[in-house]
N, C-alpha and C. Protein backbone atom coordinates (compact mmCIF):
# COMPACT_ATOMS: atom_id res chain seq x y z
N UNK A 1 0.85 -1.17 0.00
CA UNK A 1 0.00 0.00 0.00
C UNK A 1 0.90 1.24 0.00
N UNK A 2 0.48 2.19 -0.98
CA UNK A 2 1.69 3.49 -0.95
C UNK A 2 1.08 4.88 -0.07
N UNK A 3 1.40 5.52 0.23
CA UNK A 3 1.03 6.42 1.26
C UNK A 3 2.20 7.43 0.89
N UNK A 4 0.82 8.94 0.74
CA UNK A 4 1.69 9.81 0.35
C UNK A 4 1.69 11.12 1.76
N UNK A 5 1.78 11.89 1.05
CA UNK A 5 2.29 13.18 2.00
C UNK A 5 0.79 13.77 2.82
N UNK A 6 -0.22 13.74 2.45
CA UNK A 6 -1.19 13.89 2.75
C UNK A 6 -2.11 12.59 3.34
N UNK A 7 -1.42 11.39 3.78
CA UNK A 7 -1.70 10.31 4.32
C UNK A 7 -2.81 9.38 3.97
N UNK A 8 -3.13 9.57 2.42
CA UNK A 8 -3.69 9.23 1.62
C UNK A 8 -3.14 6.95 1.83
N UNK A 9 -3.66 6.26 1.85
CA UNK A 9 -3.62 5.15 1.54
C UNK A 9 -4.03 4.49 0.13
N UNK A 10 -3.48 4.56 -0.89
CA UNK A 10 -3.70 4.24 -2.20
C UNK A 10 -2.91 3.00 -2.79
N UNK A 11 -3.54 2.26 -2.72
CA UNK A 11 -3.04 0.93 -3.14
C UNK A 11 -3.36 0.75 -4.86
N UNK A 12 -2.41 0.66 -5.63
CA UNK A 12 -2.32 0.63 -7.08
C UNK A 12 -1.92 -0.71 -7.35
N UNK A 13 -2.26 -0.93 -8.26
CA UNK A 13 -1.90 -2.51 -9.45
C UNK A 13 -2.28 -1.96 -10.67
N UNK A 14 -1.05 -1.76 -11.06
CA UNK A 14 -1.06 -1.08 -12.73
C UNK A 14 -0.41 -2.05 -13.73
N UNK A 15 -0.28 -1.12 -14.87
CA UNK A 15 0.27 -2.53 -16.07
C UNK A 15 0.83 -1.23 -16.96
N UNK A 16 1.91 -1.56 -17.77
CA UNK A 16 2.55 -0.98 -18.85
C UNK A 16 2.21 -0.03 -19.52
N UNK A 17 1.31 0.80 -20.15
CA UNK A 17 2.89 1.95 -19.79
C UNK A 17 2.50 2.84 -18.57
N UNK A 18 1.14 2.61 -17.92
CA UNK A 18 0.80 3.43 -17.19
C UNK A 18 1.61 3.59 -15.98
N UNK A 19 3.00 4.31 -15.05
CA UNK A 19 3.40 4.04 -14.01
C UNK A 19 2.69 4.12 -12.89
N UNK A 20 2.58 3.48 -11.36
CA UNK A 20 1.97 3.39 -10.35
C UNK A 20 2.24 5.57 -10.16
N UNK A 21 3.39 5.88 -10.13
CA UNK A 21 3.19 7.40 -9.71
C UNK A 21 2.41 8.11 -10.33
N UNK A 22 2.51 7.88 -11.66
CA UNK A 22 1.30 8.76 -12.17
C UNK A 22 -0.34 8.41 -11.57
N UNK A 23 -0.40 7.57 -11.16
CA UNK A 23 -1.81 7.15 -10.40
C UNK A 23 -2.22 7.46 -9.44
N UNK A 24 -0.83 7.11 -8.62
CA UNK A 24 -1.09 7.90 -7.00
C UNK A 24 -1.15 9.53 -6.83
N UNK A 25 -0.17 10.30 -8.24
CA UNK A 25 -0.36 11.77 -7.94
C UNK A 25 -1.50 12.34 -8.27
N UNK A 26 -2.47 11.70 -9.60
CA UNK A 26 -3.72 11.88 -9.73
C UNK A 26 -4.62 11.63 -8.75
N UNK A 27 -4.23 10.62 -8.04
CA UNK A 27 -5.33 10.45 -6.88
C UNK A 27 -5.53 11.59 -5.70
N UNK A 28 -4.25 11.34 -5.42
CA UNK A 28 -4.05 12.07 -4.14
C UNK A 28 -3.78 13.61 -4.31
N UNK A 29 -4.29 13.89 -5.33
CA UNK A 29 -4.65 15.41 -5.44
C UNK A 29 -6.41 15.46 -6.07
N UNK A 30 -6.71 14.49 -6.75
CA UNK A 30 -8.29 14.36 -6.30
C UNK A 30 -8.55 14.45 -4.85
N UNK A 31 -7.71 13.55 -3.95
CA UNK A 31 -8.95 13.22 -2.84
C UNK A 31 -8.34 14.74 -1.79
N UNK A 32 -6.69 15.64 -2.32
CA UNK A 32 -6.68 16.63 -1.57
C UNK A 32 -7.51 17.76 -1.94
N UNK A 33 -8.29 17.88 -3.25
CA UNK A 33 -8.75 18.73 -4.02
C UNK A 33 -10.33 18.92 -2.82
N UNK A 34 -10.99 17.88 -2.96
CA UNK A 34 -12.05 17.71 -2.21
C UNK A 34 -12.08 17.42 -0.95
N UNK A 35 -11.03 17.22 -0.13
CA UNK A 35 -10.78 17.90 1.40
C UNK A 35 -10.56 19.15 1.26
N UNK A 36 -9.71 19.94 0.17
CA UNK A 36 -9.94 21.70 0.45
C UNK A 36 -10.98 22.28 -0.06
N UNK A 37 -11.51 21.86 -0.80
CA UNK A 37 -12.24 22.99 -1.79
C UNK A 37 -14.00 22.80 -1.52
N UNK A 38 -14.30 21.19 -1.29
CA UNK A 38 -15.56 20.53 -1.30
C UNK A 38 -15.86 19.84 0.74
N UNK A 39 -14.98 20.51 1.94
CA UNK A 39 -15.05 19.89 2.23
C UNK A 39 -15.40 18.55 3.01
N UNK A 40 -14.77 17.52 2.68
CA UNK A 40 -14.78 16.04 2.94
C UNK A 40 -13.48 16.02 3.45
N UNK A 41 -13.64 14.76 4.48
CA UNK A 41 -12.66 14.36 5.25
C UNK A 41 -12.15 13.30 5.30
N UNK A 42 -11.22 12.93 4.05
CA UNK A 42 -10.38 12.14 3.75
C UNK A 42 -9.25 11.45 4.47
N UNK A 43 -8.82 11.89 5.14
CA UNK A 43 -7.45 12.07 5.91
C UNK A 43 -7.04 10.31 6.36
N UNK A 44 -6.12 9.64 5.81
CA UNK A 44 -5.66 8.01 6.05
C UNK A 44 -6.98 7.37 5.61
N UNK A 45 -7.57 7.52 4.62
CA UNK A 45 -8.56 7.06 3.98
C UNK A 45 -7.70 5.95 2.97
N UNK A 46 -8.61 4.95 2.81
CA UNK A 46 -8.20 3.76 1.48
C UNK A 46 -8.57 3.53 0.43
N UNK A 47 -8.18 3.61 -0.77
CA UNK A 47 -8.75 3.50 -2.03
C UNK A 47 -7.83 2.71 -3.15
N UNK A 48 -8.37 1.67 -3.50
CA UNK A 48 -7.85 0.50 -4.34
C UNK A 48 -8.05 1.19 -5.70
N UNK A 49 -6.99 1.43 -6.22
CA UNK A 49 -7.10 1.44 -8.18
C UNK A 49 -6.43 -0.02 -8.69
N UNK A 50 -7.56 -0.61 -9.60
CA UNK A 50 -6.99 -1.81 -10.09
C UNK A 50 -6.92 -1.12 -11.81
N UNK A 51 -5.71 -1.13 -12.21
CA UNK A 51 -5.84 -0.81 -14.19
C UNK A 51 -5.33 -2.37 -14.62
N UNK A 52 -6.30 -2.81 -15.75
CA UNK A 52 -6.48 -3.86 -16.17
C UNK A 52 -6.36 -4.05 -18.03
N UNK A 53 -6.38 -4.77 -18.72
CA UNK A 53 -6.93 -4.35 -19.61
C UNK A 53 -8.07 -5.13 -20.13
N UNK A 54 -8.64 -4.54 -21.17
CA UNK A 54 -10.02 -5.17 -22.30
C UNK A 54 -10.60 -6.36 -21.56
N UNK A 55 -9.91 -7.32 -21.57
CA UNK A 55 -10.51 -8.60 -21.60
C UNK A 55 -10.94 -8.96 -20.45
N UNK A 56 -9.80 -8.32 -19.70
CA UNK A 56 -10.43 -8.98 -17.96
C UNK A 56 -11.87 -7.83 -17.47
N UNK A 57 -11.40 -6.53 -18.14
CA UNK A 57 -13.12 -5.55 -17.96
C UNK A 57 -14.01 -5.92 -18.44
N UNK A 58 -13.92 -6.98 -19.65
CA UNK A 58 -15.08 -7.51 -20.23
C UNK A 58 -15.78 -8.11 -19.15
N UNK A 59 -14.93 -9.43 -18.60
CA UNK A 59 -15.02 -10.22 -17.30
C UNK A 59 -15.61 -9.42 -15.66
N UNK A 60 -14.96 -8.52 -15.39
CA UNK A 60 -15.58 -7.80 -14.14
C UNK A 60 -16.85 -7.10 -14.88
N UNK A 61 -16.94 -6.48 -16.49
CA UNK A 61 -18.18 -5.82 -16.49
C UNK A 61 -19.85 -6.71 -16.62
N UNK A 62 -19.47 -7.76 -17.32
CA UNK A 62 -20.35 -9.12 -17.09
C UNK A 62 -20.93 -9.31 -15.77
N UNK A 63 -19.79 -9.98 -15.09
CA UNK A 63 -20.41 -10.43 -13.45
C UNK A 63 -20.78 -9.69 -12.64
N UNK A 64 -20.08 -8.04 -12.89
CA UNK A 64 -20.50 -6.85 -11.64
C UNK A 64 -21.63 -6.29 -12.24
N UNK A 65 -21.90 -5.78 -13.60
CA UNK A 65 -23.06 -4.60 -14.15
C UNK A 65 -24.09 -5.63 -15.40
N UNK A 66 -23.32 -6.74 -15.12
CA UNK A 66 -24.68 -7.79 -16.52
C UNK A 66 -24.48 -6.94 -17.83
N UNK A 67 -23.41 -6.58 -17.87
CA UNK A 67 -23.14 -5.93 -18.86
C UNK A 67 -22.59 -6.40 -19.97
N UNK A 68 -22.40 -6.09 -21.72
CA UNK A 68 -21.27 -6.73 -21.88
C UNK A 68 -20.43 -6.18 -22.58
N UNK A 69 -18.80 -6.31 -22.99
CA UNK A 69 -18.33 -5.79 -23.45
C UNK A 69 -17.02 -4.95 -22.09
N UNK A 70 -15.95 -4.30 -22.67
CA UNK A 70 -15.75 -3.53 -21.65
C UNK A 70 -16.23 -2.41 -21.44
N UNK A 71 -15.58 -1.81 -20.45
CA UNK A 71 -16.19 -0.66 -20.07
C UNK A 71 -14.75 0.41 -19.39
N UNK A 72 -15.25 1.53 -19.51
CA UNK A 72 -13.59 2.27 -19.20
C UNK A 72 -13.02 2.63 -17.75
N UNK A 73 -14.30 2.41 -16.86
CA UNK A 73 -14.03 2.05 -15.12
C UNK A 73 -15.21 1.82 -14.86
N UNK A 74 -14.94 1.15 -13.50
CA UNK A 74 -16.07 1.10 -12.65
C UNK A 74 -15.48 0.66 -11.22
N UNK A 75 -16.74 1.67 -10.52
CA UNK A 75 -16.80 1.69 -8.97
C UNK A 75 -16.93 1.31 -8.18
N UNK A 76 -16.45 0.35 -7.14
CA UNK A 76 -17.05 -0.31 -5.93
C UNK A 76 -16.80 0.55 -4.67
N UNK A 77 -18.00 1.11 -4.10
CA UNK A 77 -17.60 1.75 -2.88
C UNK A 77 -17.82 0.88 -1.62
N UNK A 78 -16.68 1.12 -0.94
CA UNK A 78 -16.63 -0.15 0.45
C UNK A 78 -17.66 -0.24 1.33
N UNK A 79 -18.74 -1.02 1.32
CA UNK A 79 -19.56 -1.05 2.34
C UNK A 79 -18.92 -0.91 3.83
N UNK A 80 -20.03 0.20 4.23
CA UNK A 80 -19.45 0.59 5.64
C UNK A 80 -20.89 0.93 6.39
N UNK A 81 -20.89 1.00 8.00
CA UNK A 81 -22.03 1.79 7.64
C UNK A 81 -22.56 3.00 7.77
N UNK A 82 -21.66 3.73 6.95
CA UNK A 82 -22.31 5.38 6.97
C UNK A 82 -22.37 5.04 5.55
N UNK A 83 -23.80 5.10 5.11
CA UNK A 83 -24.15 4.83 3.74
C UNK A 83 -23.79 6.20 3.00
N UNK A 84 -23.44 6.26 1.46
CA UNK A 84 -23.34 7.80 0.90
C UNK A 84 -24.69 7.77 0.53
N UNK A 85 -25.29 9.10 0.16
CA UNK A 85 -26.32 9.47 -0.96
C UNK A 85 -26.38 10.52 -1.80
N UNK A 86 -26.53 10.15 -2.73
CA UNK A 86 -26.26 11.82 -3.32
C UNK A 86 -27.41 13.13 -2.88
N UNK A 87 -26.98 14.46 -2.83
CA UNK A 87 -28.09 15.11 -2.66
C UNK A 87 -29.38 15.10 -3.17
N UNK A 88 -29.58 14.67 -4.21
CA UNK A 88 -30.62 14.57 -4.54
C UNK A 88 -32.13 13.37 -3.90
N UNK A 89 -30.87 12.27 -2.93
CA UNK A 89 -31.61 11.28 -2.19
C UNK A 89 -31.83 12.44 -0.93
N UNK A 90 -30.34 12.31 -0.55
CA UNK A 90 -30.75 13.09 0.85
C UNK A 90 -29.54 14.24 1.46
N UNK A 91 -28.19 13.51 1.03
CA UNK A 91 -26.69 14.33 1.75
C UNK A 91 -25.73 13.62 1.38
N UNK A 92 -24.56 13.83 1.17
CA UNK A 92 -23.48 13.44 0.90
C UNK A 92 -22.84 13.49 2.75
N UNK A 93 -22.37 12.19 3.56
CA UNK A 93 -21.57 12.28 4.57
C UNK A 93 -20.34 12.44 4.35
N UNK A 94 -19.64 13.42 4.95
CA UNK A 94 -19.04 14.04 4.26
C UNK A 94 -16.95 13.56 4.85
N UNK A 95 -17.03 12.00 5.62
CA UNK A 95 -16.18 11.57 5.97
C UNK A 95 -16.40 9.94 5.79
N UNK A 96 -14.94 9.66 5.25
CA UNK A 96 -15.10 8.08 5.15
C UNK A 96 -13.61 7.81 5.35
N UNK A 97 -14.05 6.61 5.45
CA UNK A 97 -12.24 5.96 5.70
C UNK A 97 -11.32 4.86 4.53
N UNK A 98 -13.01 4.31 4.38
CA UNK A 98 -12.59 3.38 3.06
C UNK A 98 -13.24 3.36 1.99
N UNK A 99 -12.91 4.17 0.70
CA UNK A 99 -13.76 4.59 -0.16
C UNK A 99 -13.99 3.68 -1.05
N UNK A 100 -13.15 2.72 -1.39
CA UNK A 100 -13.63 1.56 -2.23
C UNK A 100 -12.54 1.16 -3.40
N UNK A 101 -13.11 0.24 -4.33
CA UNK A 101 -12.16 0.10 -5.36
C UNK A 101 -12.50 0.49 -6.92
N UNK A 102 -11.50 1.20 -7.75
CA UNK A 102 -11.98 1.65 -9.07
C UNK A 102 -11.66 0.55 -9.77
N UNK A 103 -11.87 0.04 -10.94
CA UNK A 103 -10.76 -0.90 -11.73
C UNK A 103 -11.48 -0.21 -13.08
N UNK A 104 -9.89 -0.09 -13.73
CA UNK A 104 -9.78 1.06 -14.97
C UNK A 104 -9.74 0.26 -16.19
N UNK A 105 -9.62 0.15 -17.36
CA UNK A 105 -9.22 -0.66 -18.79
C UNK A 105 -8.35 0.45 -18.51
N UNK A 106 -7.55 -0.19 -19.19
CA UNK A 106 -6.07 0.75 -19.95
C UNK A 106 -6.51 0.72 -21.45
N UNK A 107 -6.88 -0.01 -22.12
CA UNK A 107 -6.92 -0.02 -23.57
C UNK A 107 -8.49 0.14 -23.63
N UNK A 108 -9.30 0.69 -22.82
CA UNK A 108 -10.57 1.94 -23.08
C UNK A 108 -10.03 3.15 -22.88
N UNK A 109 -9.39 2.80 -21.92
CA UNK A 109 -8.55 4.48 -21.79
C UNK A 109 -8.08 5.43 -22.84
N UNK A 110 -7.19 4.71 -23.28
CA UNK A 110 -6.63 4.59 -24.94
C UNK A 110 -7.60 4.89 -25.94
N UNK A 111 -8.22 4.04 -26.37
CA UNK A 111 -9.41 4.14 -27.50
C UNK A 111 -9.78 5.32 -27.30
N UNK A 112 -10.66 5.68 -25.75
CA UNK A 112 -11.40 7.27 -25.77
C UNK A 112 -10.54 8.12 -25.63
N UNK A 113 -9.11 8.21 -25.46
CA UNK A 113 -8.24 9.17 -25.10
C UNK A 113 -8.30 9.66 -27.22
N UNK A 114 -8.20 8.62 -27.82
CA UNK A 114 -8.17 9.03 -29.24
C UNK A 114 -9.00 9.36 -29.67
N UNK A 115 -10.03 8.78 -29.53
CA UNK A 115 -12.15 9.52 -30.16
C UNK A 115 -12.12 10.98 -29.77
N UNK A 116 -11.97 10.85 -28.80
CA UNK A 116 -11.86 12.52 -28.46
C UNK A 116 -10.86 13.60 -28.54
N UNK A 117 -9.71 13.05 -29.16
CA UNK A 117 -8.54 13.82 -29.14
C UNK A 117 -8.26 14.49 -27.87
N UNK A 118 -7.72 13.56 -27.04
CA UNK A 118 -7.41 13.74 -25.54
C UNK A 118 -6.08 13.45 -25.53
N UNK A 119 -4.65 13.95 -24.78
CA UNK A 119 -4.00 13.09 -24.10
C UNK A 119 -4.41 12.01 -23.00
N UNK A 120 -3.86 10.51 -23.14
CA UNK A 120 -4.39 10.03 -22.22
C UNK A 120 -4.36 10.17 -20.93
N UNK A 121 -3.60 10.46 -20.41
CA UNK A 121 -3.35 11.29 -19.05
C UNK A 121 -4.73 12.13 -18.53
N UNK A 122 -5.16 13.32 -19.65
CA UNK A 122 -6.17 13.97 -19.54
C UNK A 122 -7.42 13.48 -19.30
N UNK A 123 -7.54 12.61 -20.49
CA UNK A 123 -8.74 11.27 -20.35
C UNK A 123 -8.46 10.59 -18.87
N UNK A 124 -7.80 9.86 -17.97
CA UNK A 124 -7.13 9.69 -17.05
C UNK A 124 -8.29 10.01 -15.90
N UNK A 125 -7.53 11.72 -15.93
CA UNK A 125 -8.43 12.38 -15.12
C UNK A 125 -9.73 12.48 -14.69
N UNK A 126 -10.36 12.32 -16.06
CA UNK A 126 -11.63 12.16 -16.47
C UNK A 126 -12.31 11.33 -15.78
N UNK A 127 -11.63 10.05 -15.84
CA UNK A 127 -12.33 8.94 -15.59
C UNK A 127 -12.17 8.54 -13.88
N UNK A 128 -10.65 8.95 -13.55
CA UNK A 128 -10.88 8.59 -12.32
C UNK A 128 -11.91 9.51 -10.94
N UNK A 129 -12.08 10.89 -12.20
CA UNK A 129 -12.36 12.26 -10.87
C UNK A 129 -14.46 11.50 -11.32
N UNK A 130 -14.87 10.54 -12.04
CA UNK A 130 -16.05 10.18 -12.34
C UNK A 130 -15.95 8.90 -11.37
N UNK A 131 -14.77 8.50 -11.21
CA UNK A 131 -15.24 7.28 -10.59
C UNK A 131 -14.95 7.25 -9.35
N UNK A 132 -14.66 8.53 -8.87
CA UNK A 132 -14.44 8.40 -7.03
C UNK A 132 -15.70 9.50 -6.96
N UNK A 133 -16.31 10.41 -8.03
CA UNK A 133 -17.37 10.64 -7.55
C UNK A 133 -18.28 9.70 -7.54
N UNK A 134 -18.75 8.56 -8.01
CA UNK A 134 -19.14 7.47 -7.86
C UNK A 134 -19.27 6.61 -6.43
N UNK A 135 -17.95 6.65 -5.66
CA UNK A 135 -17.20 6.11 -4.57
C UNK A 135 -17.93 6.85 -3.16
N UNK A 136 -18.02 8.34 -3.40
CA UNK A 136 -18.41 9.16 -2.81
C UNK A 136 -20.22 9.33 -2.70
N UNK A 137 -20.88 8.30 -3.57
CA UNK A 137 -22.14 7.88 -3.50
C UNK A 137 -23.11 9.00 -4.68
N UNK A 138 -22.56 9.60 -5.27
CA UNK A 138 -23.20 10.46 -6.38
C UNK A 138 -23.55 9.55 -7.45
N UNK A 139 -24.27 9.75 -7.72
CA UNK A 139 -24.71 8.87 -9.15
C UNK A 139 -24.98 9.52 -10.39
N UNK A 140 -25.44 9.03 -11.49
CA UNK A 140 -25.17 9.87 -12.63
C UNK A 140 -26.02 10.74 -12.66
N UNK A 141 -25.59 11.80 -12.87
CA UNK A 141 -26.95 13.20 -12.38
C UNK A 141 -25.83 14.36 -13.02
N UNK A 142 -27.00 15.60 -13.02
CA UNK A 142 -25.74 16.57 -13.36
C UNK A 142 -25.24 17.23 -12.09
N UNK A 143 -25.57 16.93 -10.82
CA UNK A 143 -24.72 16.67 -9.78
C UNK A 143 -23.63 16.55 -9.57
N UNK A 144 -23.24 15.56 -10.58
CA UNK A 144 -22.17 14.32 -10.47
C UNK A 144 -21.13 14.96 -11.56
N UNK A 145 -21.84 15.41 -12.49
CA UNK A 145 -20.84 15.52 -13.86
C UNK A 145 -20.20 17.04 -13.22
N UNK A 146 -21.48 17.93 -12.67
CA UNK A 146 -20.19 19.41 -12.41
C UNK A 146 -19.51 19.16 -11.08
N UNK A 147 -19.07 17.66 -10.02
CA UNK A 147 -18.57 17.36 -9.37
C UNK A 147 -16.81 17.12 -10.58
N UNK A 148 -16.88 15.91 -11.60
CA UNK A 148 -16.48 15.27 -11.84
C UNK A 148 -15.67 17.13 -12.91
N UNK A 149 -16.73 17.86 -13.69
CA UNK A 149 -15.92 18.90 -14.28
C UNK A 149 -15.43 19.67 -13.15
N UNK A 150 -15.50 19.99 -11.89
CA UNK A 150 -14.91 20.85 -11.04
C UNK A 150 -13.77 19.92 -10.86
N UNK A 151 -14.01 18.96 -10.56
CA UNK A 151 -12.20 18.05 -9.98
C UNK A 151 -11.38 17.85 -11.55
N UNK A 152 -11.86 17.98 -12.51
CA UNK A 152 -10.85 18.73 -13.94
C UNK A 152 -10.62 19.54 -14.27
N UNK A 153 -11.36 20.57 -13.58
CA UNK A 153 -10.87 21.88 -13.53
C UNK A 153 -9.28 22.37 -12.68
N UNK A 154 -9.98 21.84 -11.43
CA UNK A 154 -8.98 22.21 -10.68
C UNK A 154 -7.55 21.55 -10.72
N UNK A 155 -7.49 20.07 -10.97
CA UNK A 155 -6.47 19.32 -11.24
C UNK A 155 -5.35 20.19 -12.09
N UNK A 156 -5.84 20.61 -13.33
CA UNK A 156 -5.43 21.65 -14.08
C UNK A 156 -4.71 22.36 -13.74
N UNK A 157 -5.25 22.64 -12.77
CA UNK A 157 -4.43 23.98 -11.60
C UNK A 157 -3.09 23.57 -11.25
N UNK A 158 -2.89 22.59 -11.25
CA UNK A 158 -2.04 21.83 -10.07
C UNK A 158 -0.52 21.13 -11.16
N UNK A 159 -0.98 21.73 -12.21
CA UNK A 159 0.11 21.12 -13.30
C UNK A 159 0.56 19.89 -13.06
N UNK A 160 0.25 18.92 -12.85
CA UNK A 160 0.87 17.33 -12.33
C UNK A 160 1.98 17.18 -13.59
N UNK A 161 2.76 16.42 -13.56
CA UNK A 161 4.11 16.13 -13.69
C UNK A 161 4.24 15.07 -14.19
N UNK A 162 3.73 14.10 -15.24
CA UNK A 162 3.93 12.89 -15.61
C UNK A 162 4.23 12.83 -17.08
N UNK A 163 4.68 11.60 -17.13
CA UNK A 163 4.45 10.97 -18.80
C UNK A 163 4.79 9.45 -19.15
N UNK A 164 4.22 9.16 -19.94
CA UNK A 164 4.98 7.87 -20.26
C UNK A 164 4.84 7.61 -22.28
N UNK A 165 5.40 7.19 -22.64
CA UNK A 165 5.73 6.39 -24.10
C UNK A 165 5.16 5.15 -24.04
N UNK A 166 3.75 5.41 -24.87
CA UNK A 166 3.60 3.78 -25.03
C UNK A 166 4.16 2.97 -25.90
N UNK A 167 3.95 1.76 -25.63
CA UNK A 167 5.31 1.17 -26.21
C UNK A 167 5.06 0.71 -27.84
N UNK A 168 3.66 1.25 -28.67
CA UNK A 168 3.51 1.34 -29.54
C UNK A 168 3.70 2.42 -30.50
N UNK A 169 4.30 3.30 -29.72
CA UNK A 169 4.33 4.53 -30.42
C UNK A 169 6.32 4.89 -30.63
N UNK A 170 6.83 3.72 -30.36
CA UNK A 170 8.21 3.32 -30.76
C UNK A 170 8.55 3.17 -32.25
């Protein structure tokens, strides 16, 4: 489990070319973004990112959503019992300890990072600041989306520092 400066608990399992740092600095400026700005009280909180690719999301999107095909993340938030809800049920509680697990495709990532003419990194963002609002008990609403555009906004702010070469582009 990696643990950063803000005592964030972020446990990563990544795959090629994506590095584990680029994951944890995206995270852990999501979850510092929304302890300052929104706030929630994150503080030694846990959150599992699993990045996978295509085939095994086909597999988790089947058995978890009866879905088929992949899909470019999805959310499990840790049963606890301070249930979330989004405002629109009733309140967002606004402290947790164990927020749950994301598991990402890398090669959906990819695909929509290109449909849209995104860096993937950018796309990245996208998906993870949608899927811890997810985590955080919001559901798809436009609630959720000017949650998910405010934590891309601000990220922005914050110039993060990464890159990688995929290894197809050799």
């Amino acid at each position: 489990m990696m643990k950063n400066k803000n005592n964030y608990h972020i446990e990563i399992q990544s795959i090629y070319p994506f590095p584990k740092r680029m994951w944890l600095e995206i995270l852990s400026t999501i979850l510092q973004i929304l302890e300052e700005k929104r706030n929630f009280s994150l503080k030694n909180c846990i959150l599992n990112l699993i990045v996978i690719k295509d085939n095994d999301m086909i597999l988790y999107n089947h058995k978890q959503m009866n879905a088929y095909g992949p899909t470019n993340i999805l959310s499990f938030p840790e049963e606890e019992t301070k249930t979330f809800y989004g405002k629109q049920n009733t309140y967002i509680e606004k402290q947790r300890s164990n927020l749950g697990t994301l598991i990402l495709s890398s090669q959906t990532l990819m695909r929509e990072a290109f449909l849209y003419g995104q860096k993937p990194q950018e796309h990245a963002i996208r998906l993870l600041c949608h899927g811890i609002a997810h985590l955080l008990g919001y559901d798809h609403s436009e609630e959720m989306f000017e949650l998910t555009d405010f934590l891309e906004l601000e990220i922005a702010k914050h110039k993060l520092e990464y890159s990688f070469i995929p290894i197809w582009s050799l």
